[in-house]
C-alpha atoms as a PDB file:
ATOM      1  CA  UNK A   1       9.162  -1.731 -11.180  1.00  0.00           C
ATOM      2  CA  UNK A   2       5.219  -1.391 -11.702  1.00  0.00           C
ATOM      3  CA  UNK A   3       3.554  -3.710  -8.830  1.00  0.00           C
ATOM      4  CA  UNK A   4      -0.134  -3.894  -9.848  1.00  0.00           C
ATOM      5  CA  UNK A   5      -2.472  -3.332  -7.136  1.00  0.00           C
ATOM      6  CA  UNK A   6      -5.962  -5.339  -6.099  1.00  0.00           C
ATOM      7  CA  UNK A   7      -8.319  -3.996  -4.226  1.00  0.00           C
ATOM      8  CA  UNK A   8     -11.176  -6.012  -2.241  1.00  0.00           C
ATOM      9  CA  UNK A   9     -14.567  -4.362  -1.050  1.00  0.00           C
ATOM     10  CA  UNK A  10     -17.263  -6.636  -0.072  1.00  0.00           C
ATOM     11  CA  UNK A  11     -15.657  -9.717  -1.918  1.00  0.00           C
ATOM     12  CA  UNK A  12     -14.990  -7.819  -4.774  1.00  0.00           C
ATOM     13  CA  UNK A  13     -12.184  -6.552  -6.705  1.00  0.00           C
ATOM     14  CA  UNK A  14     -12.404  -2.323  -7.186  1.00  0.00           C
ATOM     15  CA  UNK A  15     -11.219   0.658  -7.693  1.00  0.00           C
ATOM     16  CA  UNK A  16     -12.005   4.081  -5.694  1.00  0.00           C
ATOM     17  CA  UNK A  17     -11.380   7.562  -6.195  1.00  0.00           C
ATOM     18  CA  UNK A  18      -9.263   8.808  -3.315  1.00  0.00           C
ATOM     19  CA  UNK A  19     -10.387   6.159  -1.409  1.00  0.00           C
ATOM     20  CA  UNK A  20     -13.782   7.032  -0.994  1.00  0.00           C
ATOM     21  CA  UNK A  21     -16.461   7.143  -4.652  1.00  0.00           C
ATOM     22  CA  UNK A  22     -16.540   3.617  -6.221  1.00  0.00           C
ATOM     23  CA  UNK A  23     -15.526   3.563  -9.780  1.00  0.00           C
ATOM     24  CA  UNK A  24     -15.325   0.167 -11.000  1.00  0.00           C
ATOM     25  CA  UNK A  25     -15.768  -3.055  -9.453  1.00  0.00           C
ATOM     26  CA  UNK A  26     -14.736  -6.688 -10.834  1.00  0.00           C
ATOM     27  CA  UNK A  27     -15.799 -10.225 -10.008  1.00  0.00           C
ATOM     28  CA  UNK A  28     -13.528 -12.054 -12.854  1.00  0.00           C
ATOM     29  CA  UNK A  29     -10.770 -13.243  -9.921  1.00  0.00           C
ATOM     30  CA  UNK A  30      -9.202 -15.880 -12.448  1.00  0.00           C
ATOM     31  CA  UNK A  31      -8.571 -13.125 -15.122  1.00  0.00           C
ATOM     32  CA  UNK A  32      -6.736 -10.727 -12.791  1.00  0.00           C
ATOM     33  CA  UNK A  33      -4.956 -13.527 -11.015  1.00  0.00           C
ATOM     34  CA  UNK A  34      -3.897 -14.481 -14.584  1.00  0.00           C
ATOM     35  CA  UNK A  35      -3.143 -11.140 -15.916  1.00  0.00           C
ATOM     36  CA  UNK A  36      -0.738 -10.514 -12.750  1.00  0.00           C
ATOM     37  CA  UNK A  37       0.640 -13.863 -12.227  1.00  0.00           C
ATOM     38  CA  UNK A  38       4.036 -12.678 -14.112  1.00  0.00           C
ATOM     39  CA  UNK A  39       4.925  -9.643 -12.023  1.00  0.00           C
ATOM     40  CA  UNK A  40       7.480 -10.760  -9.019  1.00  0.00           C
ATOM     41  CA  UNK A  41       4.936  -8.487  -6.505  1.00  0.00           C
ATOM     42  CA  UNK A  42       1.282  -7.540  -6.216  1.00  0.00           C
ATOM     43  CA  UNK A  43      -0.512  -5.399  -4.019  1.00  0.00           C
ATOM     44  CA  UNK A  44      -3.178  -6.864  -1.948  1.00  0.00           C
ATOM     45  CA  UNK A  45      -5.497  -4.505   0.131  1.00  0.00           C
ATOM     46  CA  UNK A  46      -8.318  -4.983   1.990  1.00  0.00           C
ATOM     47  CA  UNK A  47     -10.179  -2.070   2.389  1.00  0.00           C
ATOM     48  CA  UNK A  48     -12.839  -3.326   4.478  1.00  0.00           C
ATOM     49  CA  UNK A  49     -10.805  -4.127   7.033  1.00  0.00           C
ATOM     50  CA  UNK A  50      -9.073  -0.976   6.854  1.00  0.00           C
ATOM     51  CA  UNK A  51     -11.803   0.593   6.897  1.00  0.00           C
ATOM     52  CA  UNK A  52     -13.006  -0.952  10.003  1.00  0.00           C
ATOM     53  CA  UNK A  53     -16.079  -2.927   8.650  1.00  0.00           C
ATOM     54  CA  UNK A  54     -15.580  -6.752   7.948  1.00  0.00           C
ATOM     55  CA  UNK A  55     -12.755  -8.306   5.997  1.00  0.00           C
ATOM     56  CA  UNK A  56     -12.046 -10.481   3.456  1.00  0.00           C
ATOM     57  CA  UNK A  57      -9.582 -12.549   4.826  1.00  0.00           C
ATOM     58  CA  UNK A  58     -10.459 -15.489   3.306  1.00  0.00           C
ATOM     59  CA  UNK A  59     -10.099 -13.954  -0.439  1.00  0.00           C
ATOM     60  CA  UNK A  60      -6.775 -12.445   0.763  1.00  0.00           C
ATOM     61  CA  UNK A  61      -5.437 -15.810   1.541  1.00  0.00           C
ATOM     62  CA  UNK A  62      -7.130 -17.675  -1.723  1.00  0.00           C
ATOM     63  CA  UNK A  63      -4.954 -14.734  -3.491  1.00  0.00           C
ATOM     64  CA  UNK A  64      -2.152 -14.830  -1.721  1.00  0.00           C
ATOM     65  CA  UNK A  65      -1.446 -18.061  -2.420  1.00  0.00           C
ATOM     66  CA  UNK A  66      -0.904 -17.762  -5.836  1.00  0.00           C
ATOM     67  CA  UNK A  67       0.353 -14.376  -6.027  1.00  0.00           C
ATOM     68  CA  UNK A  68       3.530 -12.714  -4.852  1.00  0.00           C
ATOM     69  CA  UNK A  69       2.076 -10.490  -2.567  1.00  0.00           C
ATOM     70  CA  UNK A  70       2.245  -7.538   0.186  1.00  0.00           C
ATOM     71  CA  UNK A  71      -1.022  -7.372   1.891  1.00  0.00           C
ATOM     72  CA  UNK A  72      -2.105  -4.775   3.895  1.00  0.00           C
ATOM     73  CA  UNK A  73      -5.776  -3.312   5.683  1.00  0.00           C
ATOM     74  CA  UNK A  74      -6.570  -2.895   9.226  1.00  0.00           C
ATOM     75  CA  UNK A  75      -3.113  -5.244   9.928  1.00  0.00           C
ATOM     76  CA  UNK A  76      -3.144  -3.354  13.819  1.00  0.00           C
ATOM     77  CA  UNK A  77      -1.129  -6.310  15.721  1.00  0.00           C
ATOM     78  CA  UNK A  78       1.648  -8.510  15.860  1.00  0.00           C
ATOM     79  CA  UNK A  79      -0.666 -11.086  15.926  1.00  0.00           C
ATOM     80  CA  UNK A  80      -2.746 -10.605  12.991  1.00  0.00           C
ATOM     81  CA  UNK A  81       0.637  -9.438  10.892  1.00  0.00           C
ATOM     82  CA  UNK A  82       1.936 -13.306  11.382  1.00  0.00           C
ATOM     83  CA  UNK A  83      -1.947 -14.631  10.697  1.00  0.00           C
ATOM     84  CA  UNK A  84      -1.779 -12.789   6.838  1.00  0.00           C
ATOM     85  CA  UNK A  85       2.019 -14.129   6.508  1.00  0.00           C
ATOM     86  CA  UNK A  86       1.220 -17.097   7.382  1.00  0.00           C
ATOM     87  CA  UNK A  87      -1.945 -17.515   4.818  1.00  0.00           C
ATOM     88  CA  UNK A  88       0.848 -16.698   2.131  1.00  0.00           C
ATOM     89  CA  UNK A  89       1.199 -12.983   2.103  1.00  0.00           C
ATOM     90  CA  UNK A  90       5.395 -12.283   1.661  1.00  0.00           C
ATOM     91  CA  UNK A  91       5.232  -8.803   3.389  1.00  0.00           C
ATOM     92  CA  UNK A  92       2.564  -6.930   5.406  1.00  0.00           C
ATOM     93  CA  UNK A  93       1.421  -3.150   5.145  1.00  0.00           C
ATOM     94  CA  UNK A  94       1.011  -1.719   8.522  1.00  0.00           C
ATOM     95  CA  UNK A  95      -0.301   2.061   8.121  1.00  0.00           C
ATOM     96  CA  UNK A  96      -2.464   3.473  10.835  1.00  0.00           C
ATOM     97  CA  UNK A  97      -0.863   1.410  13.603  1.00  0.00           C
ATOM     98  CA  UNK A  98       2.113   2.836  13.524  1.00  0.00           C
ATOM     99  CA  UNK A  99       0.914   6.179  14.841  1.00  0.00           C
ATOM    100  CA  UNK A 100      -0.606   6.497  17.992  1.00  0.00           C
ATOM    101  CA  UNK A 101      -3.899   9.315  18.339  1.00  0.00           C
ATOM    102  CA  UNK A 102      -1.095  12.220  19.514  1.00  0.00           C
ATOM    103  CA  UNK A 103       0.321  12.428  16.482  1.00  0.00           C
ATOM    104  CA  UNK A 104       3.047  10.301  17.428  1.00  0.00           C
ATOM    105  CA  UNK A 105       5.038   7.416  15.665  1.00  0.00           C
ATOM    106  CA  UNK A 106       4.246   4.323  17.297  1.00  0.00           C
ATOM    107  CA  UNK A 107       7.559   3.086  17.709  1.00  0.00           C
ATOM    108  CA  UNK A 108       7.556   1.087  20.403  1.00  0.00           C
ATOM    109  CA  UNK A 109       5.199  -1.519  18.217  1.00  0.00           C
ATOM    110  CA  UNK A 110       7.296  -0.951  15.555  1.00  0.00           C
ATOM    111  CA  UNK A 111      10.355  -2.498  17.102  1.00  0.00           C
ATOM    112  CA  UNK A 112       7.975  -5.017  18.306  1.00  0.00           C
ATOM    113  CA  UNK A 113       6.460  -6.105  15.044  1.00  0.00           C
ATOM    114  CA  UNK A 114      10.052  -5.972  13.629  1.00  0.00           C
ATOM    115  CA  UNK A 115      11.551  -8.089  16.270  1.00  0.00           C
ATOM    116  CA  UNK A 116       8.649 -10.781  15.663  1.00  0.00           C
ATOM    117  CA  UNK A 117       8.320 -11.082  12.083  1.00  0.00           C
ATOM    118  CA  UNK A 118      11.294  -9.313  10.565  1.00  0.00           C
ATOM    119  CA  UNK A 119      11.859  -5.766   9.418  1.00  0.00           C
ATOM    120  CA  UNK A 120      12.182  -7.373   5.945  1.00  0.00           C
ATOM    121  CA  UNK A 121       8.752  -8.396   5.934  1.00  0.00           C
ATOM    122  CA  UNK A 122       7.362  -4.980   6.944  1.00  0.00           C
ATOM    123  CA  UNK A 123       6.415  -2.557   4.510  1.00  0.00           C
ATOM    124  CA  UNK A 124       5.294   0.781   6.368  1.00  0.00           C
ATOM    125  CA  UNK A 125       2.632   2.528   4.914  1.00  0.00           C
ATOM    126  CA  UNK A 126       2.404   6.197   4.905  1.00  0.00           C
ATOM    127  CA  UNK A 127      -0.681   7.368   3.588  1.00  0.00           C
ATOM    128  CA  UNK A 128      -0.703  11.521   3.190  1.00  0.00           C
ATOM    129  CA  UNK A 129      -3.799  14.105   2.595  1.00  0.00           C
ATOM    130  CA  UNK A 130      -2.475  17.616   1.845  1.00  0.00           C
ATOM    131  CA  UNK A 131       0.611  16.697   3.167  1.00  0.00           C
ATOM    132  CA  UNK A 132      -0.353  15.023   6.554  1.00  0.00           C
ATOM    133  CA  UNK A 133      -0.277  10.740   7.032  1.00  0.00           C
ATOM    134  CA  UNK A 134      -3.785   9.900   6.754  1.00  0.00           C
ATOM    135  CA  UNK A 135      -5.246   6.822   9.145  1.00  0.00           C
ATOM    136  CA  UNK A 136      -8.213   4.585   9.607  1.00  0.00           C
ATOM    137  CA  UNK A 137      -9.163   4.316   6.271  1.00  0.00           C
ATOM    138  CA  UNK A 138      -8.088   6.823   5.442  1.00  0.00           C
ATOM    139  CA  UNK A 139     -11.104   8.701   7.533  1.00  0.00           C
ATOM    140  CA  UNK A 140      -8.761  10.479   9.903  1.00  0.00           C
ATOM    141  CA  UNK A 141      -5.293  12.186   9.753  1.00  0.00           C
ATOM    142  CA  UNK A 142      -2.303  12.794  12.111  1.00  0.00           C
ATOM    143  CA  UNK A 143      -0.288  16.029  12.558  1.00  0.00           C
ATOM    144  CA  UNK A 144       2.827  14.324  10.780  1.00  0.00           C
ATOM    145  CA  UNK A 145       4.003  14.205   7.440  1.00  0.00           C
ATOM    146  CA  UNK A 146       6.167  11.619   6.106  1.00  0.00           C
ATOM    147  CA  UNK A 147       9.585  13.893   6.664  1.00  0.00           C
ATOM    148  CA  UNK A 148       8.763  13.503  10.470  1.00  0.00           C
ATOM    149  CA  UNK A 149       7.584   9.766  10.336  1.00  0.00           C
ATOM    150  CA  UNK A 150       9.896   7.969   7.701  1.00  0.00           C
ATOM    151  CA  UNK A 151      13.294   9.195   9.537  1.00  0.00           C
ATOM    152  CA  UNK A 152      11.621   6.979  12.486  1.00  0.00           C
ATOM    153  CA  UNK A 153      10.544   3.452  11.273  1.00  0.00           C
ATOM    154  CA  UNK A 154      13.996   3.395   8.695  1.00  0.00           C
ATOM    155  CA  UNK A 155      15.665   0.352  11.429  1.00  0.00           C
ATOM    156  CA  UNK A 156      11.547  -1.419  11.830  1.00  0.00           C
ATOM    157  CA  UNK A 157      10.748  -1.989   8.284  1.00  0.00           C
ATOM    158  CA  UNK A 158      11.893  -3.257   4.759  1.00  0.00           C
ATOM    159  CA  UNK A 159      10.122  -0.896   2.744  1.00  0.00           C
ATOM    160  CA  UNK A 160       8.087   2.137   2.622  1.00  0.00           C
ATOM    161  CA  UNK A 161       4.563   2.651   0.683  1.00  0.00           C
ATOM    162  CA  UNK A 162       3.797   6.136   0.047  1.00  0.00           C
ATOM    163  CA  UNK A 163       0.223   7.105  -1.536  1.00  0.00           C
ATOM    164  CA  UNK A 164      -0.658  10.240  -2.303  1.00  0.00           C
ATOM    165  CA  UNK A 165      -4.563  10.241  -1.440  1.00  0.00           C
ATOM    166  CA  UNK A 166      -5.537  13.690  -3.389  1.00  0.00           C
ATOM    167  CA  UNK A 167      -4.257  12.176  -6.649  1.00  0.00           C
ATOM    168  CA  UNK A 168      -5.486   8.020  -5.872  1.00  0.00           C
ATOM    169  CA  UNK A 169      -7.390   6.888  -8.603  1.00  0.00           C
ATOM    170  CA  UNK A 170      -7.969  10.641 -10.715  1.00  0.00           C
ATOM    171  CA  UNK A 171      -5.361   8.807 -13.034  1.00  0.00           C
ATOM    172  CA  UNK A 172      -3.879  12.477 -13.214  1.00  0.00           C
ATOM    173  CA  UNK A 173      -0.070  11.695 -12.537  1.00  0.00           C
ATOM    174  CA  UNK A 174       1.856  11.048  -9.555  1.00  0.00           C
ATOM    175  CA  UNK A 175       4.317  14.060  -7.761  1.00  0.00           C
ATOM    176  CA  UNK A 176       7.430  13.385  -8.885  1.00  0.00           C
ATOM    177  CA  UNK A 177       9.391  15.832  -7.126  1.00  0.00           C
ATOM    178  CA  UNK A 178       7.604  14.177  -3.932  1.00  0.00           C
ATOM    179  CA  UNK A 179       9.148  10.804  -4.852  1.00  0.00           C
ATOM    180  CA  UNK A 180      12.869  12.912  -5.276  1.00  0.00           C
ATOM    181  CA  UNK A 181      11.957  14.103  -1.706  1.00  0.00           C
ATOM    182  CA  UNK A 182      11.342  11.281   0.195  1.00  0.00           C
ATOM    183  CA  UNK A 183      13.539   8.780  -1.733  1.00  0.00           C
ATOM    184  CA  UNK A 184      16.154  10.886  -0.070  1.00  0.00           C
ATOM    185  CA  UNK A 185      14.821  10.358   3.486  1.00  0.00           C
ATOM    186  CA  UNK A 186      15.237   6.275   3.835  1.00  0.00           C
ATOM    187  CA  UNK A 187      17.569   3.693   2.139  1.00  0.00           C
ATOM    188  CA  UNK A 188      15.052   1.374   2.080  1.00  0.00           C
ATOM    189  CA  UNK A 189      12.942   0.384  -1.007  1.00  0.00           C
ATOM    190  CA  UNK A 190      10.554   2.976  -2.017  1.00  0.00           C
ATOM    191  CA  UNK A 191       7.523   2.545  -3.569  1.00  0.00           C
ATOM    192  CA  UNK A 192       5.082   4.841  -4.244  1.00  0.00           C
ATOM    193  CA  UNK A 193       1.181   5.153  -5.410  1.00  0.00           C
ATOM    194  CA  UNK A 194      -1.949   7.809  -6.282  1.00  0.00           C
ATOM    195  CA  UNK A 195      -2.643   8.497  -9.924  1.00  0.00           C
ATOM    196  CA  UNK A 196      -0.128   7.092 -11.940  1.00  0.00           C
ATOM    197  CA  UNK A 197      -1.454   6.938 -15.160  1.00  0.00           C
ATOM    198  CA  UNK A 198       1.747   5.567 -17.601  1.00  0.00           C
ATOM    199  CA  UNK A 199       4.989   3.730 -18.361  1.00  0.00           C
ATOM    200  CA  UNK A 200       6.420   6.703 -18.912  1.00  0.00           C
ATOM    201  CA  UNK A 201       5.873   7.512 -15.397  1.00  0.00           C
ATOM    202  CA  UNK A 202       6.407   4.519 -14.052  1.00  0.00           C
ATOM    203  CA  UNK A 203       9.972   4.378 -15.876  1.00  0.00           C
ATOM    204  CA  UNK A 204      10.905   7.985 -14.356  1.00  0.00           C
ATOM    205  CA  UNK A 205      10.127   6.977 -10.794  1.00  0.00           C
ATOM    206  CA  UNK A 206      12.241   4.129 -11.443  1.00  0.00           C
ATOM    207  CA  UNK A 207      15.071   6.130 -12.592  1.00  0.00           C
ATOM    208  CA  UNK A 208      14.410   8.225  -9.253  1.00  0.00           C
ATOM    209  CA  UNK A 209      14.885   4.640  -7.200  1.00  0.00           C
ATOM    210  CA  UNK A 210      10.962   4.688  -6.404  1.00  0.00           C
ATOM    211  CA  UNK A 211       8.788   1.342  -8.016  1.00  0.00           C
ATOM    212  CA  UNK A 212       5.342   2.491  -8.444  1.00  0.00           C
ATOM    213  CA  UNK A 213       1.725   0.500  -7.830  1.00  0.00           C
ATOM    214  CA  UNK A 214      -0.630   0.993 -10.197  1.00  0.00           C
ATOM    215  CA  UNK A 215      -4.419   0.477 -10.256  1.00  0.00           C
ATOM    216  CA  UNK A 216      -6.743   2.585 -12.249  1.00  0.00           C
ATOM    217  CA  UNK A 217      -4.824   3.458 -15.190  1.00  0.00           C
ATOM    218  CA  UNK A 218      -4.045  -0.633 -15.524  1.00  0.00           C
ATOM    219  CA  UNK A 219      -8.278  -1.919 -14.854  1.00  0.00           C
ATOM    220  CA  UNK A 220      -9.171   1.212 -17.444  1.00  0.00           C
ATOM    221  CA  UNK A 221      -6.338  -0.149 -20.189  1.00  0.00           C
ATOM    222  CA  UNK A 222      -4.643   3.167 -20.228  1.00  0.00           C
ATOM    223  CA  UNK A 223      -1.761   1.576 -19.086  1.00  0.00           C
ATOM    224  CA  UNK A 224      -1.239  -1.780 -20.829  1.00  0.00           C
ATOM    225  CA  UNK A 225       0.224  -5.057 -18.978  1.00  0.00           C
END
């Protein structure tokens, strides 16, 4: 399954190269709500909040209610995990705050979260730079890879999101022997994200059990949907 993905930065829909050099930026909401409205999920991320400066919350929920979506940035509490479900969201995308600063896996808010909301409704997000889970906006990493951390949340969430950061938005292909890797570690549904760049790809991961998001190749029209 290809899930498109949305991005919002400063009230605006964009895409960045591995999180970090803007490379295009849209303010045509309608059209993209449009163009996605047939897909049974979207991604929804709010980078300024997961990057720790503002949020967009109230786009997120104007979205949200008319997509199918998982939303996810700087979601760090029970509490704000039930305020994005309840503005419409169908699943949340907790990343960073399910590792602690040790270079631990949180679990203990895992079961928490899980016990409040539902595991179904979790989607954990594990976010790696050369091979270690990136946090905070991707501005800081932990000494664990997904092989340590997935193994750990498998009974606390629904789903796991996997983006490879060196590849995100270089539109250069996604690992596919990673995706053979990890699709092994979890029965859960597996999606994964970073540079995907066709339906040929997209169709392999699926025939691997992985679904794929996809953002730059589909707002450049190298990918067509």
């Amino acid at each position: 399954m290809l899930i498109p993905s949305i991005d919002l930065l400063g009230g605006r829909i964009v895409q960045l190269v591995q999180g970090e050099k803007l490379r295009l930026a849209f303010d045509d909401f309608e059209y993209w709500i449009e163009k996605f409205s047939r897909f049974p999920l979207v991604q929804l991320i709010d980078l300024d909040a997961a990057m720790r400066q503002g949020d967009n919350s109230a786009l997120v929920a104007q979205i949200a209610r008319r997509l199918p979506c998982q939303v996810g940035g700087g979601i760090h509490s029970v509490e704000l995990a039930r305020r994005v479900l309840d503005s419409g969201a169908r699943r949340v995308i907790i990343g960073s705050a399910l590792f602690t600063d040790q270079g631990a896996v949180n679990t203990e808010f895992a079961a928490r979260l899980a016990g409040s909301i539902g595991a179904d409704r979790v989607v954990a997000g594990i976010d790696t730079k050369s091979g270690n889970i990136a946090v905070k906006g991707w501005k800081a990493q932990v000494a664990l890879t997904p092989d340590d951390a997935i193994p750990q949340l498998e009974n606390y969430a629904g789903a796991f999101l996997y983006t490879h950061v060196d590849g995100e938005g270089l539109m250069q292909g996604f690992p596919v022997e990673t995706a053979a890797r990890l699709r092994k570690l979890t029965q859960r549904q597996l999606i994964v994200a970073g540079g995907i760049r066709s339906q040929k790809e997209v169709d392999a991961l699926e025939a691997l059990g992985a679904d794929a998001v996809v953002g730059m190749a589909v707002y450049t029209e190298l990918l067509t949907v």
